[in-house]
N, C-alpha and C. Protein backbone atom coordinates (compact mmCIF):
# COMPACT_ATOMS: atom_id res chain seq x y z
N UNK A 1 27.09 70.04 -6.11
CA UNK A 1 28.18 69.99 -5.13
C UNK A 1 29.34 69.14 -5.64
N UNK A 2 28.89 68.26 -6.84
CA UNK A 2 30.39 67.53 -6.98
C UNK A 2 31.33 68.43 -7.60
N UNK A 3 30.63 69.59 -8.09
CA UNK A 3 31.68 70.63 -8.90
C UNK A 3 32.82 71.27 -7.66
N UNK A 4 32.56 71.27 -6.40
CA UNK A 4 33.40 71.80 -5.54
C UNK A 4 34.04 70.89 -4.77
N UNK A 5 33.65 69.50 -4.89
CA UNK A 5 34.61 68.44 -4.80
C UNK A 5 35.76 68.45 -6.21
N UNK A 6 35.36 68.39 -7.11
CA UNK A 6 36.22 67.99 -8.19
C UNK A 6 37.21 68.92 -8.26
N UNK A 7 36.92 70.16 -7.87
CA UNK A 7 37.73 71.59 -7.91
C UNK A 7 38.84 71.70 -6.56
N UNK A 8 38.49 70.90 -5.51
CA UNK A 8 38.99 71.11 -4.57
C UNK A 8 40.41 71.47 -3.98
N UNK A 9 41.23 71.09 -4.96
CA UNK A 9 42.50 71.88 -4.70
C UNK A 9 42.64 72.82 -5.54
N UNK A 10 41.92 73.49 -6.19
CA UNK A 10 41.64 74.99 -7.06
C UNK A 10 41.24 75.98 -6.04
N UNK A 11 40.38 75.46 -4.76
CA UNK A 11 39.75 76.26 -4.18
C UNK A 11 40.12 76.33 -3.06
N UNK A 12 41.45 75.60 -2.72
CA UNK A 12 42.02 75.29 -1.66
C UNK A 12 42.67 77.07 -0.93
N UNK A 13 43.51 77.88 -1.92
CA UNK A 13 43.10 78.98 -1.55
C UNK A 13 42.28 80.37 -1.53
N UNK A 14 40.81 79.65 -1.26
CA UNK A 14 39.99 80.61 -1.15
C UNK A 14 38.84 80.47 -2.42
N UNK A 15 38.27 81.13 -2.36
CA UNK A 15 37.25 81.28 -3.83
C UNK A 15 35.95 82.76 -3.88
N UNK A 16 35.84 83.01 -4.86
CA UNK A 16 34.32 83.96 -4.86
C UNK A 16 33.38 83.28 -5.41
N UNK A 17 32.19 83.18 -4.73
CA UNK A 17 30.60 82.90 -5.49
C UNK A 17 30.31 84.21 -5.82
N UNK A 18 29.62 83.64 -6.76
CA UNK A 18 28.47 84.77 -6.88
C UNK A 18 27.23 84.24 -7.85
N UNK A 19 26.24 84.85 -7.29
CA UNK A 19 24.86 84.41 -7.13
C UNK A 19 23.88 85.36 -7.49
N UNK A 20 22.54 85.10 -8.43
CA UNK A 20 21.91 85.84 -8.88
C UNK A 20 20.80 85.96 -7.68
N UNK A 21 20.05 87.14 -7.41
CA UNK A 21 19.76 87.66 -6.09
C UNK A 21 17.90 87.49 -6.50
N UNK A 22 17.35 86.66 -5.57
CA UNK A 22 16.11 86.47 -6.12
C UNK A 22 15.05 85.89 -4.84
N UNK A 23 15.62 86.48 -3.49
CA UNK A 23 15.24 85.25 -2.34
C UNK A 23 15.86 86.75 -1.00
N UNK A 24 14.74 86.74 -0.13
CA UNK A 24 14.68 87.49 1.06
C UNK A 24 16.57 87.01 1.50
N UNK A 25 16.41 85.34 1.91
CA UNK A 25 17.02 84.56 2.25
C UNK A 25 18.13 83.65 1.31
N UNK A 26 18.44 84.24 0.00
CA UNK A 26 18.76 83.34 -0.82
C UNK A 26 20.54 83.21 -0.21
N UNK A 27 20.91 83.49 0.50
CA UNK A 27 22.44 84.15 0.90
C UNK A 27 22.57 82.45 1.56
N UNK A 28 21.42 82.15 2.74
CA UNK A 28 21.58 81.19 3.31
C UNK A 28 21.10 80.34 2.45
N UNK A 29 20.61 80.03 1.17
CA UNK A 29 20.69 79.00 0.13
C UNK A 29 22.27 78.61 -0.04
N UNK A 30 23.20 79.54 -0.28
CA UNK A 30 24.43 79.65 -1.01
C UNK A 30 25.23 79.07 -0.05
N UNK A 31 25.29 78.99 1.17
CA UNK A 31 25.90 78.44 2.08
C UNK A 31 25.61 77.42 2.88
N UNK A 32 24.66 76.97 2.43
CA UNK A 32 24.19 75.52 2.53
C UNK A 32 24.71 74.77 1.56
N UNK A 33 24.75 75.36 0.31
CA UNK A 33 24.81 74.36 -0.73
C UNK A 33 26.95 74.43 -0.89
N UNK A 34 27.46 75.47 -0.54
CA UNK A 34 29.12 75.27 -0.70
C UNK A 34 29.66 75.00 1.15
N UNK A 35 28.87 74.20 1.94
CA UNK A 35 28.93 74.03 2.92
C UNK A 35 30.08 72.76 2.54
N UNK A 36 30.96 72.97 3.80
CA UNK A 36 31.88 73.28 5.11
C UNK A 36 32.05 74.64 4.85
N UNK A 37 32.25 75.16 3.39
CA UNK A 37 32.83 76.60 3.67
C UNK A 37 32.45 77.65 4.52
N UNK A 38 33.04 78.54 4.87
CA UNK A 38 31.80 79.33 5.39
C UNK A 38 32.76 81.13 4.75
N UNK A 39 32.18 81.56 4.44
CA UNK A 39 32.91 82.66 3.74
C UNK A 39 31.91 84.64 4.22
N UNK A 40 32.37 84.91 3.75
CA UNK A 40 31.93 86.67 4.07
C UNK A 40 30.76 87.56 2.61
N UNK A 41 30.01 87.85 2.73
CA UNK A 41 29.99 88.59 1.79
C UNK A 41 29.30 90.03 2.00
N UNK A 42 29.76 90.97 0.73
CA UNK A 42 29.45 92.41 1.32
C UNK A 42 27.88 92.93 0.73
N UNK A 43 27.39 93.64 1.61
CA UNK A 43 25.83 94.25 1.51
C UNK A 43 25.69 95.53 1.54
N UNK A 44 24.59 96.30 1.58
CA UNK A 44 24.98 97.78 0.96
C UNK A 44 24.37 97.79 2.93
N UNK A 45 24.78 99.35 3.05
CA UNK A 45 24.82 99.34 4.51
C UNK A 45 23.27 100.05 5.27
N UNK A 46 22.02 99.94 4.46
CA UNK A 46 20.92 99.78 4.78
C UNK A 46 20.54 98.83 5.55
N UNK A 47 21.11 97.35 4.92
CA UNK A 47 20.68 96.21 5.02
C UNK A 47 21.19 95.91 6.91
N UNK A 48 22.08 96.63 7.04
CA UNK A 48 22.82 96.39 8.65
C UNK A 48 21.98 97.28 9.40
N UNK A 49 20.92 97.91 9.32
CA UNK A 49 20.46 98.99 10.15
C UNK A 49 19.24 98.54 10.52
N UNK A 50 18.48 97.71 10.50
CA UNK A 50 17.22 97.48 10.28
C UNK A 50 17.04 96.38 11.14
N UNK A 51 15.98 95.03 11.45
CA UNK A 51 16.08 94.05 12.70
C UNK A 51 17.11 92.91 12.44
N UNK A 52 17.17 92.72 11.22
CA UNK A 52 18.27 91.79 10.78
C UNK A 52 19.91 91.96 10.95
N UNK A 53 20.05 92.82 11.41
CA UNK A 53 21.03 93.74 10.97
C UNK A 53 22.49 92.41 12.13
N UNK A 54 21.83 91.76 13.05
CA UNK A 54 23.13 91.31 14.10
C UNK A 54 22.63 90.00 12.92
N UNK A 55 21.93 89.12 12.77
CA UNK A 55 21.93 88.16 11.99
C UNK A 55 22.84 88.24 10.33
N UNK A 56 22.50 89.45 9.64
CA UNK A 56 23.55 89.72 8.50
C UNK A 56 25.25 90.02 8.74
N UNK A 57 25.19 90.46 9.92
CA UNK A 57 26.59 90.25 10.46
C UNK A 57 27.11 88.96 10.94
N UNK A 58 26.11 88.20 11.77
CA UNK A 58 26.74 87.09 12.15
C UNK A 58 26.58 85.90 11.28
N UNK A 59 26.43 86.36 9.54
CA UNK A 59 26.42 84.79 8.20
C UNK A 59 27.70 85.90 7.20
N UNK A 60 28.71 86.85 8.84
CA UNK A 60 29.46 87.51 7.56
C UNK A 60 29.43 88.59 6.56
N UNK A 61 28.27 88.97 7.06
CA UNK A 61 28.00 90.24 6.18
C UNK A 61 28.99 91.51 6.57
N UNK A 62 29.76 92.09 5.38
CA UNK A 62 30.48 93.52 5.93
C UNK A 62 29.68 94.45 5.00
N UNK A 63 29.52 95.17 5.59
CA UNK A 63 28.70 96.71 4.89
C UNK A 63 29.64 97.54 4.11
N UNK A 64 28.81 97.63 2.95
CA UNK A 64 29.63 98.60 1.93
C UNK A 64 29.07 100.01 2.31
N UNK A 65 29.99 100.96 2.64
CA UNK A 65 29.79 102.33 3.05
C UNK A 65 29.39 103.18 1.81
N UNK A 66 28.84 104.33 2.13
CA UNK A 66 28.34 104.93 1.04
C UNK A 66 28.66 106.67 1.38
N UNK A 67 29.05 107.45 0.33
CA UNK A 67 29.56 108.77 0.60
C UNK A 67 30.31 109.49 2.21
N UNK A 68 31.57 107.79 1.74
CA UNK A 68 32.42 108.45 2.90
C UNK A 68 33.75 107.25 2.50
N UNK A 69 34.95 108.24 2.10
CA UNK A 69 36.03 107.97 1.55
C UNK A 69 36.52 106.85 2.37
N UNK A 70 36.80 106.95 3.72
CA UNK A 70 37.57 106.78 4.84
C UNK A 70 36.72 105.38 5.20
N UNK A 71 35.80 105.12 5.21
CA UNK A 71 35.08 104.33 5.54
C UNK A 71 35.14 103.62 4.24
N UNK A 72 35.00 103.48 3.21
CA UNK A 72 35.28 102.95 1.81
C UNK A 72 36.76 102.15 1.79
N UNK A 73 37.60 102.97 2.00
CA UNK A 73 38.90 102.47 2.39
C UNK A 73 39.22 101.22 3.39
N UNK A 74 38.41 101.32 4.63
CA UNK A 74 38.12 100.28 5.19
C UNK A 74 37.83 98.60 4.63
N UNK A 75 36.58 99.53 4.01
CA UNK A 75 35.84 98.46 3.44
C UNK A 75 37.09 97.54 2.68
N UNK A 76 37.68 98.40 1.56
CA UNK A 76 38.08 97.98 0.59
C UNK A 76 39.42 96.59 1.32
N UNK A 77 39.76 97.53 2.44
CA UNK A 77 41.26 96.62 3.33
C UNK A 77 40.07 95.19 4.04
N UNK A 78 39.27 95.24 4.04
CA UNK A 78 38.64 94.24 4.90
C UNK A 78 38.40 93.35 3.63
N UNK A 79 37.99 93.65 2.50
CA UNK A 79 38.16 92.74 1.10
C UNK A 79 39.09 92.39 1.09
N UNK A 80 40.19 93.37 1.04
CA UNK A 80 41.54 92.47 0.42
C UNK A 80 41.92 91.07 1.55
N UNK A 81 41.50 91.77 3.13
CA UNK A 81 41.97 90.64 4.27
C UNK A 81 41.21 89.24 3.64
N UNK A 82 39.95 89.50 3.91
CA UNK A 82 39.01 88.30 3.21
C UNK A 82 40.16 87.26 2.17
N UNK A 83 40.51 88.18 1.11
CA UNK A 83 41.07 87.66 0.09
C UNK A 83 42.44 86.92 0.34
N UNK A 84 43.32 87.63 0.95
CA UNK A 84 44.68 87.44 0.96
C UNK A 84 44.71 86.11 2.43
N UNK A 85 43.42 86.09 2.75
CA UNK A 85 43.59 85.05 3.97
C UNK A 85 43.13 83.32 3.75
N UNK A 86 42.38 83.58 2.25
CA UNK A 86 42.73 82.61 1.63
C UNK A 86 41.17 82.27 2.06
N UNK A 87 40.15 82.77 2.65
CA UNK A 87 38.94 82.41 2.44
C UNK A 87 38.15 82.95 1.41
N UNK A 88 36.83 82.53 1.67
CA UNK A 88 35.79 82.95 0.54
C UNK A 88 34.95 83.63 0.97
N UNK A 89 34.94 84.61 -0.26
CA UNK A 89 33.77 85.53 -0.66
C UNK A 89 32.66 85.32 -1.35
N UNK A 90 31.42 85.85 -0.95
CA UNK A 90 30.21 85.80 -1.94
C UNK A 90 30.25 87.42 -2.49
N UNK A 91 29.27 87.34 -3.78
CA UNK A 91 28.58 88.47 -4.10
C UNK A 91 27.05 88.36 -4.71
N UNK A 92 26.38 89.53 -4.49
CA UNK A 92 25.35 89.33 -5.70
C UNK A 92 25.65 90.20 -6.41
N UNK A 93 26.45 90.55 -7.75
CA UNK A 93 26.56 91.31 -8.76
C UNK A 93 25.81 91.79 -9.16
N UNK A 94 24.48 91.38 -9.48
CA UNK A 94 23.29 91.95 -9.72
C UNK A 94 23.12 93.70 -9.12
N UNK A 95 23.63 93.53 -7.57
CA UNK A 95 23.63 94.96 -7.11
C UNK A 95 22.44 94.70 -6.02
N UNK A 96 20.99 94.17 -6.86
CA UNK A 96 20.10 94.70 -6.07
C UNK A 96 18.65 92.89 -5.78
N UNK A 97 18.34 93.18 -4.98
CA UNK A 97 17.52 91.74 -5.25
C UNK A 97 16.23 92.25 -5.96
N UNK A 98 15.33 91.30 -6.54
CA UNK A 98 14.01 90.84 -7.42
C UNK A 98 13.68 89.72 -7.14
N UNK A 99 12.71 90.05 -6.61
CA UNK A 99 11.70 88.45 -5.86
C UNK A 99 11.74 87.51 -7.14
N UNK A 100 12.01 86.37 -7.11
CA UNK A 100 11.43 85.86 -8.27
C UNK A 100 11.49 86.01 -9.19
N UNK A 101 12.74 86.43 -9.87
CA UNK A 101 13.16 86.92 -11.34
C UNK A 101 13.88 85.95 -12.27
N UNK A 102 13.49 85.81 -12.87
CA UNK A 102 14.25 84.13 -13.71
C UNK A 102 14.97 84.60 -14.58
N UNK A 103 15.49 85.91 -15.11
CA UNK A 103 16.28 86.03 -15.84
C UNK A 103 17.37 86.20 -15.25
N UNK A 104 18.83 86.76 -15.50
CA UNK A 104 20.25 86.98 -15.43
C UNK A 104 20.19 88.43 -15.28
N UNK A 105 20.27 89.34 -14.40
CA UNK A 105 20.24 90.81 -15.09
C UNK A 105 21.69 91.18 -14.78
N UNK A 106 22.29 92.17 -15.57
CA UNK A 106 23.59 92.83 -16.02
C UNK A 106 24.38 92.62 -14.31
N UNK A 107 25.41 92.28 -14.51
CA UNK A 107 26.62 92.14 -13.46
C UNK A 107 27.38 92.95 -13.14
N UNK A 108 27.76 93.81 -11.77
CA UNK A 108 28.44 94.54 -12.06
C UNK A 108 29.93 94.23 -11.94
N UNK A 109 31.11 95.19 -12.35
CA UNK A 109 32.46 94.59 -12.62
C UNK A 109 33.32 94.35 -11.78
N UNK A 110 32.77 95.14 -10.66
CA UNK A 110 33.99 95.75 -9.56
C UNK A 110 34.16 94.41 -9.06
N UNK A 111 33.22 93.16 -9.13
CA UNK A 111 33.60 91.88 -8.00
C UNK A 111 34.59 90.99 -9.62
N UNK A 112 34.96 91.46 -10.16
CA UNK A 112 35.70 90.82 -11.38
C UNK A 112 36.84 91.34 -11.16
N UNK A 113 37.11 92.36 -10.91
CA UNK A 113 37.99 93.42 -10.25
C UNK A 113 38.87 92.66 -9.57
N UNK A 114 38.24 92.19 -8.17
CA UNK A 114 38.64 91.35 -7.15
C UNK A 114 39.30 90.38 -7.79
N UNK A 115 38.74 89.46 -8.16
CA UNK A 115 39.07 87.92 -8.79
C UNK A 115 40.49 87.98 -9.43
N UNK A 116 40.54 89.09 -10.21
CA UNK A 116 41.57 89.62 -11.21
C UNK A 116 42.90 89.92 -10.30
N UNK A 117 42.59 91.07 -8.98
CA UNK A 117 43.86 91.41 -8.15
C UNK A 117 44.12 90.42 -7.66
N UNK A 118 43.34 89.07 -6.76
CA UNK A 118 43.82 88.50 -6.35
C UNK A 118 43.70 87.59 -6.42
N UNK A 119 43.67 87.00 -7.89
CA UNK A 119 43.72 85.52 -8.24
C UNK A 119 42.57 84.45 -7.91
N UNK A 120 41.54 84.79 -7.70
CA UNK A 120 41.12 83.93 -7.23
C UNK A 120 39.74 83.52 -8.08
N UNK A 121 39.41 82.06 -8.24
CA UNK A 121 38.30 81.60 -9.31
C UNK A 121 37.01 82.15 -8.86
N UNK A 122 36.09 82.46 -9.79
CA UNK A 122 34.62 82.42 -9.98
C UNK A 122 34.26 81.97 -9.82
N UNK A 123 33.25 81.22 -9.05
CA UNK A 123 32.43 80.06 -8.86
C UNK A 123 30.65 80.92 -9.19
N UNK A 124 30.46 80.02 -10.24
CA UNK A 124 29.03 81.08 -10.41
C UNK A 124 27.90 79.74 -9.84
N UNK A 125 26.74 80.85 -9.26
CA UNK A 125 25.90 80.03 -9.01
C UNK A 125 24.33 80.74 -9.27
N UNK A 126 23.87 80.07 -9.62
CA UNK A 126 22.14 80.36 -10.29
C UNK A 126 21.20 79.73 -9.43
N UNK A 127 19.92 80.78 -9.06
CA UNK A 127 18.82 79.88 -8.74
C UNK A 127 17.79 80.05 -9.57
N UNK A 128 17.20 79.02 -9.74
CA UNK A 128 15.72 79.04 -10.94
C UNK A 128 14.80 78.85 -10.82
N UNK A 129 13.43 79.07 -11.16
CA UNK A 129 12.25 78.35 -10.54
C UNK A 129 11.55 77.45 -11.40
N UNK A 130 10.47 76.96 -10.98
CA UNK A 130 9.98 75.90 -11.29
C UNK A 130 8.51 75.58 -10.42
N UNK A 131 7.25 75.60 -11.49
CA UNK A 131 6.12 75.28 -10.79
C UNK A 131 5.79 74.68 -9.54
N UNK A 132 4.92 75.03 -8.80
CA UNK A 132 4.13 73.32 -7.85
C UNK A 132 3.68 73.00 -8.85
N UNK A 133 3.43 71.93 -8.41
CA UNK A 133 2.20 70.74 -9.01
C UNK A 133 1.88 69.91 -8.15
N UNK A 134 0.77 69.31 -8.52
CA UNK A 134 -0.39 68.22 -7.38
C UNK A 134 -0.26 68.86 -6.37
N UNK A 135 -0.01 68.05 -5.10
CA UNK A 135 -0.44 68.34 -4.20
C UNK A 135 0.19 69.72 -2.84
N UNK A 136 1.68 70.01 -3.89
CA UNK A 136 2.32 71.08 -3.49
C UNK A 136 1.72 72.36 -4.12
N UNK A 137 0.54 72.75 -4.56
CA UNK A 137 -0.13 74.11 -4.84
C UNK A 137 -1.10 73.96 -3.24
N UNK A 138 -1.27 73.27 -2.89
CA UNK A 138 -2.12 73.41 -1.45
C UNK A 138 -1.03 74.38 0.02
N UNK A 139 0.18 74.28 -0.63
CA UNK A 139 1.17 74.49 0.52
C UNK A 139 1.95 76.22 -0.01
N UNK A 140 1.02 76.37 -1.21
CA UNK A 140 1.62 78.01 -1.12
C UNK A 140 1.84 78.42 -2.73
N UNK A 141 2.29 79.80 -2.86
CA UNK A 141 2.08 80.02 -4.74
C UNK A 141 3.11 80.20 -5.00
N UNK A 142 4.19 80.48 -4.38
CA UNK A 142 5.14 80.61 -4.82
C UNK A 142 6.04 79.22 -5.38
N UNK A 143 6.70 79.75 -6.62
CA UNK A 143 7.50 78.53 -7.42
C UNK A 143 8.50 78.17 -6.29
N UNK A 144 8.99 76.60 -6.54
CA UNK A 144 9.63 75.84 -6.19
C UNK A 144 11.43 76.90 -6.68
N UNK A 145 12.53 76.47 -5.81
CA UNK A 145 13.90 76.97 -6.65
C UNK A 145 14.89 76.21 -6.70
N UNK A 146 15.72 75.76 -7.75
CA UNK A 146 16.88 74.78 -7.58
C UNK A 146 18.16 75.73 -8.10
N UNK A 147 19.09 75.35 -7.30
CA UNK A 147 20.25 76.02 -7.08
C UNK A 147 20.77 75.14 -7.89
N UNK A 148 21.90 76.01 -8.60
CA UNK A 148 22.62 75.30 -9.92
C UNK A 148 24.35 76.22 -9.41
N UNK A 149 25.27 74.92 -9.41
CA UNK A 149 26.64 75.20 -9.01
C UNK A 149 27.22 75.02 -10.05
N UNK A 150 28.33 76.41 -10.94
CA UNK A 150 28.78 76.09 -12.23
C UNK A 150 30.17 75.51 -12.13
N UNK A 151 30.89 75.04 -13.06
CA UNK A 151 32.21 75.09 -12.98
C UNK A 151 32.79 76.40 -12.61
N UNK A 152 33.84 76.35 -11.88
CA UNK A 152 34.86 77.73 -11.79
C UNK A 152 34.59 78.72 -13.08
N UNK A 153 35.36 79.48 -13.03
CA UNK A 153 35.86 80.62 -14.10
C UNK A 153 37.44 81.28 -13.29
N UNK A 154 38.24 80.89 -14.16
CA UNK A 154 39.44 81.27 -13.67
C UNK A 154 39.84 82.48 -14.70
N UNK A 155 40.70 83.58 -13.87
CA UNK A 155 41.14 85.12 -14.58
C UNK A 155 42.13 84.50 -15.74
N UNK A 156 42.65 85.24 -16.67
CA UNK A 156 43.45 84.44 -17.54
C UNK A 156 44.59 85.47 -17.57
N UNK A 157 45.56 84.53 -17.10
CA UNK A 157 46.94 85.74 -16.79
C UNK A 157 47.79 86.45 -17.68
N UNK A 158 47.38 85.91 -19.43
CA UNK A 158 47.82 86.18 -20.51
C UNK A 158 47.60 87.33 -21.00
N UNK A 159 46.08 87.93 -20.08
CA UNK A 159 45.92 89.05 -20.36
C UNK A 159 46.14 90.27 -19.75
N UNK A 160 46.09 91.83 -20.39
CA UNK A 160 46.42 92.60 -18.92
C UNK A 160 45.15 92.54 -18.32
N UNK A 161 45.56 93.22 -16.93
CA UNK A 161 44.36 92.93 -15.28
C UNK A 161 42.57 93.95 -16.26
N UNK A 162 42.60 95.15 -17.07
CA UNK A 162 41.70 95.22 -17.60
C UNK A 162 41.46 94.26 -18.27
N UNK A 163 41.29 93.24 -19.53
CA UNK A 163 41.11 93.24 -20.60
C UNK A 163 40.63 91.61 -19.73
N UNK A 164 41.89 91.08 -18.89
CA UNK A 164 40.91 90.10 -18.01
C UNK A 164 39.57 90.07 -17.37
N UNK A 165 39.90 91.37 -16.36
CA UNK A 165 38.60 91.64 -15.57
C UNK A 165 37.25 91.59 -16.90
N UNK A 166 37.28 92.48 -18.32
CA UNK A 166 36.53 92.34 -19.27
C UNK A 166 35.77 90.53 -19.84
N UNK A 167 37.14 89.86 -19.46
CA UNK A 167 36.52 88.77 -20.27
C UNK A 167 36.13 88.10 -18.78
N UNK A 168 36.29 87.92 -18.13
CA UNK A 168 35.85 86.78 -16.73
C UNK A 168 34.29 87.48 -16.34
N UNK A 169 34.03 88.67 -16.60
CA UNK A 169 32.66 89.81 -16.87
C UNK A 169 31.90 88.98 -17.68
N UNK A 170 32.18 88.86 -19.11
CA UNK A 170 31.46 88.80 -20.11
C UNK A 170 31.20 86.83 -19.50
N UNK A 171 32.05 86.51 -19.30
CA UNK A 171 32.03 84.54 -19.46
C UNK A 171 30.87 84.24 -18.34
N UNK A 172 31.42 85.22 -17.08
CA UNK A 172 30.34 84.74 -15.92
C UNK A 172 28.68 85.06 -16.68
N UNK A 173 28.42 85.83 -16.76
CA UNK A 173 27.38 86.61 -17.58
C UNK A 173 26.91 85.88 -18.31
N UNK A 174 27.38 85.15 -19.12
CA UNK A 174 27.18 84.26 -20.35
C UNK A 174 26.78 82.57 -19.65
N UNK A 175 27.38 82.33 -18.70
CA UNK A 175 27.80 81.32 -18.02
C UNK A 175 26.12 81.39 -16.84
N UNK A 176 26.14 82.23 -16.34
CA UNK A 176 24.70 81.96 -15.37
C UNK A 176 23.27 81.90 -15.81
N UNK A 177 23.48 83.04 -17.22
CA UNK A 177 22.27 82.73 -18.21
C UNK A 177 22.20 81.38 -18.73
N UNK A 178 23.31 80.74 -19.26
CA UNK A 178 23.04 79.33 -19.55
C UNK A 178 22.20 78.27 -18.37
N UNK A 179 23.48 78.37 -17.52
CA UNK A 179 22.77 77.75 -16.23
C UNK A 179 21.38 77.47 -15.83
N UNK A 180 20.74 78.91 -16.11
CA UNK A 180 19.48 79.11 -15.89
C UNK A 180 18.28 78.73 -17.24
N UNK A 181 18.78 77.98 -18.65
CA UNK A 181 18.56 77.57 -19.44
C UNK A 181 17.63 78.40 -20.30
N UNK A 182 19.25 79.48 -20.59
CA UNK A 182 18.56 80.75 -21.06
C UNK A 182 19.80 81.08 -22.03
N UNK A 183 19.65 81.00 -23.44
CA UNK A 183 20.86 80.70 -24.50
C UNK A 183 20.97 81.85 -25.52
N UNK A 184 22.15 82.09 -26.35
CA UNK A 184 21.81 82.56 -26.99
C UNK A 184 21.18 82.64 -28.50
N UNK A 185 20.47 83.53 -28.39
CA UNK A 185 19.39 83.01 -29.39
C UNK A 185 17.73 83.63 -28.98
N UNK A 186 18.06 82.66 -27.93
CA UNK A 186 16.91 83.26 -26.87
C UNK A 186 16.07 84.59 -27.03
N UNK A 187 14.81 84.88 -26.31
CA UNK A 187 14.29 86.18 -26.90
C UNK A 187 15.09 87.00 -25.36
N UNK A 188 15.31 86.42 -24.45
CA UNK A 188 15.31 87.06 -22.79
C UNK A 188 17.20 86.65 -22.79
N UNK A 189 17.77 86.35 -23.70
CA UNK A 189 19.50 85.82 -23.59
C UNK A 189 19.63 87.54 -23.55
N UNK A 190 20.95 88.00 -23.14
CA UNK A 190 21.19 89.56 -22.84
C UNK A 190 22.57 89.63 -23.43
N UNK A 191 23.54 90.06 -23.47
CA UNK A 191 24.92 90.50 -23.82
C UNK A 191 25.19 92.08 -23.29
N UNK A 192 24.19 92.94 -23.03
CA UNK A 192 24.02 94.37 -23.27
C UNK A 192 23.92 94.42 -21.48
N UNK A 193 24.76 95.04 -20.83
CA UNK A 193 25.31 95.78 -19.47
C UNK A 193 24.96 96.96 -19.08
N UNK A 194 23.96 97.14 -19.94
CA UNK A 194 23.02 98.37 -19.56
C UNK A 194 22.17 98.57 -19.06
N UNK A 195 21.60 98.50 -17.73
CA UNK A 195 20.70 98.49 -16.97
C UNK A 195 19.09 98.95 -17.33
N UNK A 196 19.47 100.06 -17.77
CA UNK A 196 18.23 100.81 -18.36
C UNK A 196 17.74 100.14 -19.89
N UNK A 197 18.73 99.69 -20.48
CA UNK A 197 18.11 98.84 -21.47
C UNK A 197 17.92 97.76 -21.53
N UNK A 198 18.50 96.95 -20.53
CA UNK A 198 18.28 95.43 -19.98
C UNK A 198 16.51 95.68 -19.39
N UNK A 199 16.46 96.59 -18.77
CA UNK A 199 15.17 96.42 -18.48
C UNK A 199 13.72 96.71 -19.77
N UNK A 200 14.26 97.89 -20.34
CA UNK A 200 13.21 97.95 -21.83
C UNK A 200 13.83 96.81 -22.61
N UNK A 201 14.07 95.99 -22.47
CA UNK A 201 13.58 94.91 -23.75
C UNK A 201 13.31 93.62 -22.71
N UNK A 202 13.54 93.63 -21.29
CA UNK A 202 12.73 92.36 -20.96
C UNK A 202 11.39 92.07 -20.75
């Protein structure tokens, strides 16, 4: 948290997290830990249909529509409001959650996209796990998780809006695997945005 003190007039208008997806609940990790903020983030529109569905709306959730133009369009004007109003957004780039997955898997671009139209920093954030031991294996099997808050990532205006969106892609990417104390070199470090091959070699 001192990283969003120290940043604080960087983030003064607005900011995006984004967070590797590994937790039923990991959404309300993320907003505990960049608390006063309280910001929006978008979910695929399954996730709104089901018993959760008034609770994912009321921590902010807007539903991303699926094979319907008009409704997409929406979506897209309710991003830009988010954006242009000077609050914050989350994402999980990832796309999709994995219980318990300690690696980084491939990011997708479109929330780089964002950052790029409308200026606004990266804030990456990682969760990782970590054994019980003694007397915390009596209380359950699942690993312990510590949330890791990175420095920003700011778009770089030197470049054009592709070639930015490309590099603030590649840095976050590079940037959450570290976090998660995963380098390159590594046998599980990635560079490769290929889903289908991110998964045959992990």
């Amino acid at each position: 948290r001192d990283v969003l003190k120290r940043y604080k007039k960087e983030f003064k208008n607005g900011a995006i997290t984004i967070a590797n997806h590994v937790l039923m609940w990991d959404y309300l990790c993320v907003l505990k830990a960049i608390r006063p903020h309280i910001q929006y983030h978008p979910g695929w529109k399954t996730n709104f249909e089901g018993s959760n569905a008034f609770f994912i709306r009321w921590v902010g959730g807007i539903p991303i529509p699926t094979g319907n133009l008009k409704a997409m369009g929406k979506f897209q004007q309710a991003i830009g409001e988010v954006l242009k109003n000077d609050q914050w957004l989350h994402f999980f780039p990832e796309g999709s959650m994995w219980f318990y997955y300690p690696d980084i898997r491939p990011l997708k671009k479109a929330v780089f996209k964002y950052a790029v139209r409308y200026d606004k920093p990266v804030i990456p954030i990682t969760m990782s796990f970590r054994p019980r031991k003694g007397i915390w294996k009596l209380f359950g099997k699942n690993p312990f998780v510590d949330l890791h808050i990175g420095e920003p990532l700011f778009p770089d205006k030197t470049l054009s809006a592709g070639d930015a969106i490309d590099k603030l892609h590649k840095e976050a990417y590079h940037v959450m695997q570290v976090m998660n104390g995963i380098n390159p070199g590594d046998p599980t470090y990635n560079t490769d945005q290929n889903i289908e091959t991110y998964q045959k070699t992990m």
